[in-house]
Protein backbone atom coordinates (compact mmCIF):
# COMPACT_ATOMS: atom_id res chain seq x y z
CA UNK A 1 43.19 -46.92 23.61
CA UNK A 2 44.45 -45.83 20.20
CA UNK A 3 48.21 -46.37 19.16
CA UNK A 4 49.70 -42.72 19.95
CA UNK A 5 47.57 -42.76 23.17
CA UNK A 6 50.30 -43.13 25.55
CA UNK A 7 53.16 -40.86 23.39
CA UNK A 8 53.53 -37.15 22.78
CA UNK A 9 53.12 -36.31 19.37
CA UNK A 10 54.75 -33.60 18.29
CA UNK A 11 54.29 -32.14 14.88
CA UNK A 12 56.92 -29.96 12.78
CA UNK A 13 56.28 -27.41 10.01
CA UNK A 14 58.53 -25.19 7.97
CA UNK A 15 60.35 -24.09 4.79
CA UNK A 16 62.21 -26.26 2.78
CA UNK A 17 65.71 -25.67 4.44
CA UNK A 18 64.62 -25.16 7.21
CA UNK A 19 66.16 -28.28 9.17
CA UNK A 20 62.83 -30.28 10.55
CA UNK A 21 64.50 -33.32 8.98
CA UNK A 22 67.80 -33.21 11.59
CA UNK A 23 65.94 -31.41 14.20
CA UNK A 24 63.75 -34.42 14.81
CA UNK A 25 67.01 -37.09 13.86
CA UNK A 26 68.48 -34.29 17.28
CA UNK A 27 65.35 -35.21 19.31
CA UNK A 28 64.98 -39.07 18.77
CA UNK A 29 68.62 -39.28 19.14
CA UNK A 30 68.72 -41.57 15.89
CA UNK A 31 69.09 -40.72 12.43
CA UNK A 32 65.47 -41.68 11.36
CA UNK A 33 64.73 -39.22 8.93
CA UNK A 34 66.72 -38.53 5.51
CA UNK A 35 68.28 -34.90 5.64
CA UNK A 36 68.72 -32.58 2.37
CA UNK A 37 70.32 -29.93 1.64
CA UNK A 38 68.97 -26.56 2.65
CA UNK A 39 67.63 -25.99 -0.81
CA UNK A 40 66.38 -29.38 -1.54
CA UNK A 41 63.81 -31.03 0.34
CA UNK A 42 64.23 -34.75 0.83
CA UNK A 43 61.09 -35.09 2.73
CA UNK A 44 58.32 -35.70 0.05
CA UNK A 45 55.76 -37.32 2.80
CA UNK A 46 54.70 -36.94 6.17
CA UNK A 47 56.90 -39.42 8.18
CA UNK A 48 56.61 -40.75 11.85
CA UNK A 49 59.62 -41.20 13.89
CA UNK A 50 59.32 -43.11 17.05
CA UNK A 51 61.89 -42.35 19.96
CA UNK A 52 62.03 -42.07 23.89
CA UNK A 53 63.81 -38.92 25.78
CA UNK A 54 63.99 -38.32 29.19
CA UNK A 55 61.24 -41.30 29.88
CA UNK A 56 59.01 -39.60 27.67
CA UNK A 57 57.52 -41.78 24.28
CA UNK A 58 57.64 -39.65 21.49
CA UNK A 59 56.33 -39.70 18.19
CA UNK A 60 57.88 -36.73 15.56
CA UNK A 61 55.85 -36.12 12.54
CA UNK A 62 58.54 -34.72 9.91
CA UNK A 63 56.09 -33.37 7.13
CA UNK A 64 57.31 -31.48 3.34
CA UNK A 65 59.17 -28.33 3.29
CA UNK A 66 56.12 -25.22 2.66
CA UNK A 67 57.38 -23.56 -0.58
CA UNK A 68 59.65 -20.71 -0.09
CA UNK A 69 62.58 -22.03 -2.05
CA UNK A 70 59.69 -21.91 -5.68
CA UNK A 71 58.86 -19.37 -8.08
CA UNK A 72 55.37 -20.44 -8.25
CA UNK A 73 53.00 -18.12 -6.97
CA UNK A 74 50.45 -20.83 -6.65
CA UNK A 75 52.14 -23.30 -4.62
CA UNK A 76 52.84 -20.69 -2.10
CA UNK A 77 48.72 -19.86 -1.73
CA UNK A 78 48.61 -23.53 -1.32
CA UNK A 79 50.97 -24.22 1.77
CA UNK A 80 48.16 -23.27 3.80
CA UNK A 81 46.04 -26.56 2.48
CA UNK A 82 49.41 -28.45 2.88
CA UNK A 83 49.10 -27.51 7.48
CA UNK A 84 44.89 -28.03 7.17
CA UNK A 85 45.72 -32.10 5.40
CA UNK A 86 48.21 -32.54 8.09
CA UNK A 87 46.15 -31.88 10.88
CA UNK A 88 43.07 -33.34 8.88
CA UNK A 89 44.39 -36.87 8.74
CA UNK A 90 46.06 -36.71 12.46
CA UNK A 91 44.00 -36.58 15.46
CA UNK A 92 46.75 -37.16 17.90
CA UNK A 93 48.93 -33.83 17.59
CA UNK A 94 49.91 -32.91 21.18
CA UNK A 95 52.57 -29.80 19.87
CA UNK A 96 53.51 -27.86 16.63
CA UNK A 97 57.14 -26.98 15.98
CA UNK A 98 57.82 -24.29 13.28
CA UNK A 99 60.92 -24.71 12.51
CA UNK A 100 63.53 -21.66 11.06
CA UNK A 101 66.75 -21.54 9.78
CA UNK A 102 68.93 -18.59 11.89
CA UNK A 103 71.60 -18.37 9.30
CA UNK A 104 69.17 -18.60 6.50
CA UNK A 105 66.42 -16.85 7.59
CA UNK A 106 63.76 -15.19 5.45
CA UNK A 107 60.63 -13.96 6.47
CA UNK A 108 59.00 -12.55 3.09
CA UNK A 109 54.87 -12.28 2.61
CA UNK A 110 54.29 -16.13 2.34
CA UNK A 111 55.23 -16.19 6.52
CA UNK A 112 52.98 -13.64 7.12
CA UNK A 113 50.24 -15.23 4.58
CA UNK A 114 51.21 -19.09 6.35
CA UNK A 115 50.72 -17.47 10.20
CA UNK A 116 47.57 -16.08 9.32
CA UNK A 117 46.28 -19.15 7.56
CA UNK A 118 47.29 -20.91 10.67
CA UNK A 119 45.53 -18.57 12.86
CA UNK A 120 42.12 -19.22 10.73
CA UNK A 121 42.85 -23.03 11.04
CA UNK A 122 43.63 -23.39 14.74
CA UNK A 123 42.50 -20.22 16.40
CA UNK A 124 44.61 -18.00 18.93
CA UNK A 125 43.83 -20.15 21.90
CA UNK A 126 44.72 -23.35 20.42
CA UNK A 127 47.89 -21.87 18.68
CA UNK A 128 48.64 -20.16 22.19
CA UNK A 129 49.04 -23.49 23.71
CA UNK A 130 50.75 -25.70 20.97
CA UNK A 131 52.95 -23.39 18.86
CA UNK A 132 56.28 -23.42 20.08
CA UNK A 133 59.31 -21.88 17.52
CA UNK A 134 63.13 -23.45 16.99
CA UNK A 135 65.74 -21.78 15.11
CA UNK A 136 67.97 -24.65 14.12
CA UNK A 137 71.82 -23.29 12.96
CA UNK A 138 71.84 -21.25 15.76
CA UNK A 139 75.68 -19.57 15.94
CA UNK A 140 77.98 -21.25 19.00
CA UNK A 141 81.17 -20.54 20.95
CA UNK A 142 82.98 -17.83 19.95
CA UNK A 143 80.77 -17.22 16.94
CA UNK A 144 77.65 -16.57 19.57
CA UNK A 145 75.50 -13.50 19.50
CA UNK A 146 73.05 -12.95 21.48
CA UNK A 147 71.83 -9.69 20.42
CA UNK A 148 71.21 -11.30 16.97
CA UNK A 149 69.29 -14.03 18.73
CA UNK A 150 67.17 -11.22 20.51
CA UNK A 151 66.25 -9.16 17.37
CA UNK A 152 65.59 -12.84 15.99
CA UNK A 153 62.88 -12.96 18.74
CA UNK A 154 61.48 -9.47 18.40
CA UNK A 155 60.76 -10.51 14.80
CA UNK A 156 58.72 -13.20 15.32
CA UNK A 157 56.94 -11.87 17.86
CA UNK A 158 55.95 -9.04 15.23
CA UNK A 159 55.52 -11.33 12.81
CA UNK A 160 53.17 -14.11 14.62
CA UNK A 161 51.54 -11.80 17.61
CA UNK A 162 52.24 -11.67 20.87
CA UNK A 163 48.85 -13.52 21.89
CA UNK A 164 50.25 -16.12 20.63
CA UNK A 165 54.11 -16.28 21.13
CA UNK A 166 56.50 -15.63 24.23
CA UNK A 167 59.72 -15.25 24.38
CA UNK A 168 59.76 -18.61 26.63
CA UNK A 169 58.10 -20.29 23.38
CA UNK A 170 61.32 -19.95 21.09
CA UNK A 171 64.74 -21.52 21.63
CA UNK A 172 67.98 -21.43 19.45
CA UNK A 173 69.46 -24.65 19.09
CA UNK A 174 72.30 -26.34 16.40
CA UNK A 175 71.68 -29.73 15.63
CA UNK A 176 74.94 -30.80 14.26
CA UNK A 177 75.86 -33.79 16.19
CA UNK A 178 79.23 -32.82 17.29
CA UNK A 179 77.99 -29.76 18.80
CA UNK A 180 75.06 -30.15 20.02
CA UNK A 181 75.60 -31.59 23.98
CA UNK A 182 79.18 -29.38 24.15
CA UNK A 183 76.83 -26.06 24.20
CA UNK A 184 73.76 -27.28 25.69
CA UNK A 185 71.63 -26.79 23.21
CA UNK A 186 70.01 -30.64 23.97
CA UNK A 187 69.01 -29.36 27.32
CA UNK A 188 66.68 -26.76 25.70
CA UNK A 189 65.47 -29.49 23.27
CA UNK A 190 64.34 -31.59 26.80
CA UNK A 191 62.68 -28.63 28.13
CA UNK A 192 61.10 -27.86 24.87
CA UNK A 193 59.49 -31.87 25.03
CA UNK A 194 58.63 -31.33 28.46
CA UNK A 195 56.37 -28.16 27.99
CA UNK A 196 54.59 -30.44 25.45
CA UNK A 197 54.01 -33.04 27.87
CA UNK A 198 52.65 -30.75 30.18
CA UNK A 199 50.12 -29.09 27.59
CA UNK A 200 49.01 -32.78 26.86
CA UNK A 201 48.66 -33.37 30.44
CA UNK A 202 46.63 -30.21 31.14
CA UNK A 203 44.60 -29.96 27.59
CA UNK A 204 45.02 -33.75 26.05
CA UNK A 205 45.71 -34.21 22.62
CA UNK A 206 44.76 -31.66 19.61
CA UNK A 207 40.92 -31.59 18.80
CA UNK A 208 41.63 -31.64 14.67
CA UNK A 209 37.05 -32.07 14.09
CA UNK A 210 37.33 -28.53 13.27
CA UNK A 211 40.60 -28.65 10.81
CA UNK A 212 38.26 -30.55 7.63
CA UNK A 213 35.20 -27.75 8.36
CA UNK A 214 37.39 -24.98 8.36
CA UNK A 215 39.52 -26.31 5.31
CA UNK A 216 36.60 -26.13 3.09
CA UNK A 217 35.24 -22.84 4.32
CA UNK A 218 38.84 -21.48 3.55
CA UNK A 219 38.41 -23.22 0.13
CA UNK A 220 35.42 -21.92 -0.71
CA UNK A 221 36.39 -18.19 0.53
CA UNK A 222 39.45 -18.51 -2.05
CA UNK A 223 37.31 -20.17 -4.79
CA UNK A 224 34.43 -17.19 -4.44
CA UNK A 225 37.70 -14.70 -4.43
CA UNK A 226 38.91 -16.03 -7.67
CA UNK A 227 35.48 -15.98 -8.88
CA UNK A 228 35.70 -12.21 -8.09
CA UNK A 229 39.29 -11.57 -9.04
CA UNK A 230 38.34 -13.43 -12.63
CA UNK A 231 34.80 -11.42 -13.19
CA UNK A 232 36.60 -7.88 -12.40
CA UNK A 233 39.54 -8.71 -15.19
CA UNK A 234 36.75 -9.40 -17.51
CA UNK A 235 34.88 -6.38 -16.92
CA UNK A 236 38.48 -4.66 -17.47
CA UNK A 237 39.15 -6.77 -19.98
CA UNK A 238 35.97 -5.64 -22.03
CA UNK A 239 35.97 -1.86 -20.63
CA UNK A 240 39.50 -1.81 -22.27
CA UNK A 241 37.92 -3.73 -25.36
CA UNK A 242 34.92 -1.35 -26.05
CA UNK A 243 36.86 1.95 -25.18
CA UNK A 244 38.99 0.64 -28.10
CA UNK A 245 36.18 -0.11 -30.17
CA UNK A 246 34.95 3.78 -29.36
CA UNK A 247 38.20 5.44 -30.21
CA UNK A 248 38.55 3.23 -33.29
CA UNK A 249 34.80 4.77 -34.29
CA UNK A 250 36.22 8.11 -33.24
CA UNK A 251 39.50 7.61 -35.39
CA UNK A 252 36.78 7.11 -38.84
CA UNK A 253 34.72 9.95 -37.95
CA UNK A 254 37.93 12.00 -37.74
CA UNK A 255 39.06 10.70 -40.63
CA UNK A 256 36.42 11.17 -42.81
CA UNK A 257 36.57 15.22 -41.23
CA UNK A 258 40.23 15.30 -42.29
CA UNK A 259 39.54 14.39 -45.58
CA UNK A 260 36.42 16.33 -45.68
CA UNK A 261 38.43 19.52 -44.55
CA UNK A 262 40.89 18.78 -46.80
CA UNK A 263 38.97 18.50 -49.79
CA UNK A 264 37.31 22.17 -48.53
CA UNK A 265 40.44 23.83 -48.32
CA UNK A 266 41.97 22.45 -51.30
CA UNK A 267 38.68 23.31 -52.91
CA UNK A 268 38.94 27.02 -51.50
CA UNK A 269 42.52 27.91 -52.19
CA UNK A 270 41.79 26.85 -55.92
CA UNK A 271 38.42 29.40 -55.82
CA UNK A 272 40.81 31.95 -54.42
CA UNK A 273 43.48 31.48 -57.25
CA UNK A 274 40.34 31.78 -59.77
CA UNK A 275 39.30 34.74 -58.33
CA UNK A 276 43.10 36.50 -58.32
CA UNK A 277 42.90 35.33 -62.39
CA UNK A 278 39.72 37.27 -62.58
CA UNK A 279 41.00 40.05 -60.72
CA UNK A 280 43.91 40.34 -63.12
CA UNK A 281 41.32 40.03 -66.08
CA UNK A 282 39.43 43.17 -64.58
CA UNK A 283 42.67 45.16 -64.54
CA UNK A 284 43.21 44.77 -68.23
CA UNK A 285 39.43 45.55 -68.72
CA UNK A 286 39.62 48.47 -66.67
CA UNK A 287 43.22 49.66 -68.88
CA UNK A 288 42.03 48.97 -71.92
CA UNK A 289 39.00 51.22 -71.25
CA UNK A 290 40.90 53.82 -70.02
CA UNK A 291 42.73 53.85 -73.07
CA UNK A 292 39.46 54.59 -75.37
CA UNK A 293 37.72 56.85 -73.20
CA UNK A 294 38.51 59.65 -75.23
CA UNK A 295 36.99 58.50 -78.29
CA UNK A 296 34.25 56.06 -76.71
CA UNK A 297 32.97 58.69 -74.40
CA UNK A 298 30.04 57.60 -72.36
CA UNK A 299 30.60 53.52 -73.29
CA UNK A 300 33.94 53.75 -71.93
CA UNK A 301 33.15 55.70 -68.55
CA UNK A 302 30.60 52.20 -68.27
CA UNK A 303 33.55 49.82 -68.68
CA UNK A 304 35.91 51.58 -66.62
CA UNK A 305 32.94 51.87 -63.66
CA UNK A 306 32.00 47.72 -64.60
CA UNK A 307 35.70 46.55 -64.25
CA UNK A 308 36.08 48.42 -60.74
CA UNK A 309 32.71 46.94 -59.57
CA UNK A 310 33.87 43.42 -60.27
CA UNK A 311 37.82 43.91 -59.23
CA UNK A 312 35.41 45.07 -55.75
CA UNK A 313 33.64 42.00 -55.95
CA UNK A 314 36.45 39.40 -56.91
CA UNK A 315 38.33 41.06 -53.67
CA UNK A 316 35.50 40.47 -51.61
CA UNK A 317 35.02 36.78 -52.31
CA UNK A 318 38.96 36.33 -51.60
CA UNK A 319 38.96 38.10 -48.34
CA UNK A 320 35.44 35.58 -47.56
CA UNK A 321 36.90 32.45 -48.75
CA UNK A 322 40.88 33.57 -46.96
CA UNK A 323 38.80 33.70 -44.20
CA UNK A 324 36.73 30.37 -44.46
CA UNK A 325 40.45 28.94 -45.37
CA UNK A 326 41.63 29.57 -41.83
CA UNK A 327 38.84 28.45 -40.21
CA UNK A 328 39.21 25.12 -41.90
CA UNK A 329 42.79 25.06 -41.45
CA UNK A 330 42.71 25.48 -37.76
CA UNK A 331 39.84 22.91 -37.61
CA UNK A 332 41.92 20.83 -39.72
CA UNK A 333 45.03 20.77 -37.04
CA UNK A 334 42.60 19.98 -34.08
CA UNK A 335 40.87 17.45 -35.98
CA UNK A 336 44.80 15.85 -36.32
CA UNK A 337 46.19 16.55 -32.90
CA UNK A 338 42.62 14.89 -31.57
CA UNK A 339 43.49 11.94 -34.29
CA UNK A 340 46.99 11.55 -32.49
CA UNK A 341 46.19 11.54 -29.17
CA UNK A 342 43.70 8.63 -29.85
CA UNK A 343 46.42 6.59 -31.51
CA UNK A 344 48.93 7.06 -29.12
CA UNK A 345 46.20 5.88 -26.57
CA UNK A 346 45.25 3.20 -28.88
CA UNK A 347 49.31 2.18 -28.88
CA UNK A 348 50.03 2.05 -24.92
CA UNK A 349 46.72 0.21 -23.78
């Protein structure tokens, strides 16, 4: 016969704040535990109080505040581990309490991440049977409100399933010790001990063989899901990397275009201006030998016909090259707006 045999052992999780510490002081009826403020936990360790109520040995495991009260993402992924050690280490766990705070109650992703973890730990059935829920702070005398009390319940059967919670599996209670015999709320902490005792009765004590197995599957599931997280930021990580590397290849093939195009139209617009000189040239030609036709006769009628040929010609050439101008000039402004684009691309990834 081992130790804890003969007691009900009765285990309680929760937030930091989240009154375990006093709730099990309430039960044992003796201040065994050291209580914190809401935002401070002063239970570092999982502790063992020993008590009797209503001829019933009991045995309260007060265990570290899960992380809702820290920044880090990390420790919140880890709570889960924090519930598998527990039960690892323990193999006399008749009951689980999670334990909320009514007037400070949040129920962000980690609960729903913590139930779930707790339904791939235990399984429904077990959970079914153990899992019992007590809001500690719960308003009093005038204050009281049931309605918030009820939408309190609705919640948590939403939030932890309804295959595994009942209504008859949650009870509001304030632990503060002037209160809590004037407004009965010890009479639902007796009942609360006594469904335990009858679970232990009908079921024994927790089987925890499977808690280690399961732990390290979990373990393994998260390490092979970082492994998968990490490889698909690298392959980001280098598709962002070589489409930079491409656009940075585009960018110097564009540039060399620009300068290319530039060189061509710069090149053109100074073949044009030649051409408008010679142009001008031909129309003094073609003056001066209208000027001495009458005395040069046939000669003259041969420089007048020359300078018209090549004014024709010099006219052409501009109209070609005008038009090769704007056909660089337009490729030109694509070639930029194409260079932009890629640099303001290059500037938000």
């Amino acid at each position: 016969m081992t130790e804890y045999q003969n007691k009900i052992n009765i285990i309680m999780i929760g937030h930091t704040g989240a009154g375990k510490s006093q709730l099990g002081n309430s039960i044992l009826q003796n201040e065994v535990f050291e209580v914190g403020h809401r935002s401070e936990s002063k239970t570092k360790e999982k502790k063992n109080g020993f008590g009797t109520l209503n001829n019933l040995d009991l045995r309260i495991i007060d265990t570290p505040g899960f992380s809702d009260t820290s920044e880090n993402e990390q420790e919140h992924k880890d709570d889960w581990k924090k519930i598998a050690d527990l039960f690892v280490y323990d193999k006399s766990i008749d009951g689980i309490i999670f334990v909320f705070n009514f007037a400070n109650l949040r129920k962000g992703p980690e609960y729903k991440n913590l139930i779930q973890k707790l339904k791939e730990i235990f399984g429904t059935e077990i959970l079914k049977q153990r899992l019992k829920i007590v809001f500690t702070e719960a308003k009093y005398g005038d204050e009281y409100e049931q309605e918030k009390e009820e939408i309190q319940i609705d919640d948590m059967i939403n939030l932890i399933g309804d295959d595994i919670i009942e209504r008859d599996d949650m009870i509001f209670v304030n632990t503060q010790s002037k209160i809590i015999r004037k407004y009965n709320f010890f009479d639902k902490i007796i009942k609360l001990i006594e469904k335990f005792n009858e679970i232990k009765k009908k079921f024994g004590s927790m089987d925890n063989q499977k808690v280690e197995k399961i732990k390290k599957e979990l373990e393994e599931k998260e390490k092979q899901e970082r492994e998968r997280k990490k490889e698909l930021e690298d392959k980001e990580r280098w598709d962002i990397e070589n489409k930079q590397k491409i656009k940075i290849a585009q960018l110097t093939t564009i540039h060399n275009d620009i300068t290319s195009y530039e060189n061509m139209i710069s090149k053109k617009k100074n073949e044009i201006e030649d051409y408008k000189r010679r142009i001008e040239g031909a129309k003094k030609g073609l003056i001066a030998s209208s000027i001495f036709t009458p005395f040069t006769l046939g000669f003259s009628g041969f420089g007048i016909a020359h300078c018209k040929d090549e004014m024709k010609s010099f006219k052409d050439s501009i109209s070609r090259l005008e038009g090769e101008l704007n056909d660089c000039e337009r490729k030109l402004g694509n070639l930029k707006n194409e260079q932009n684009q890629i640099i303001a691309n290059l500037n938000i990834h």
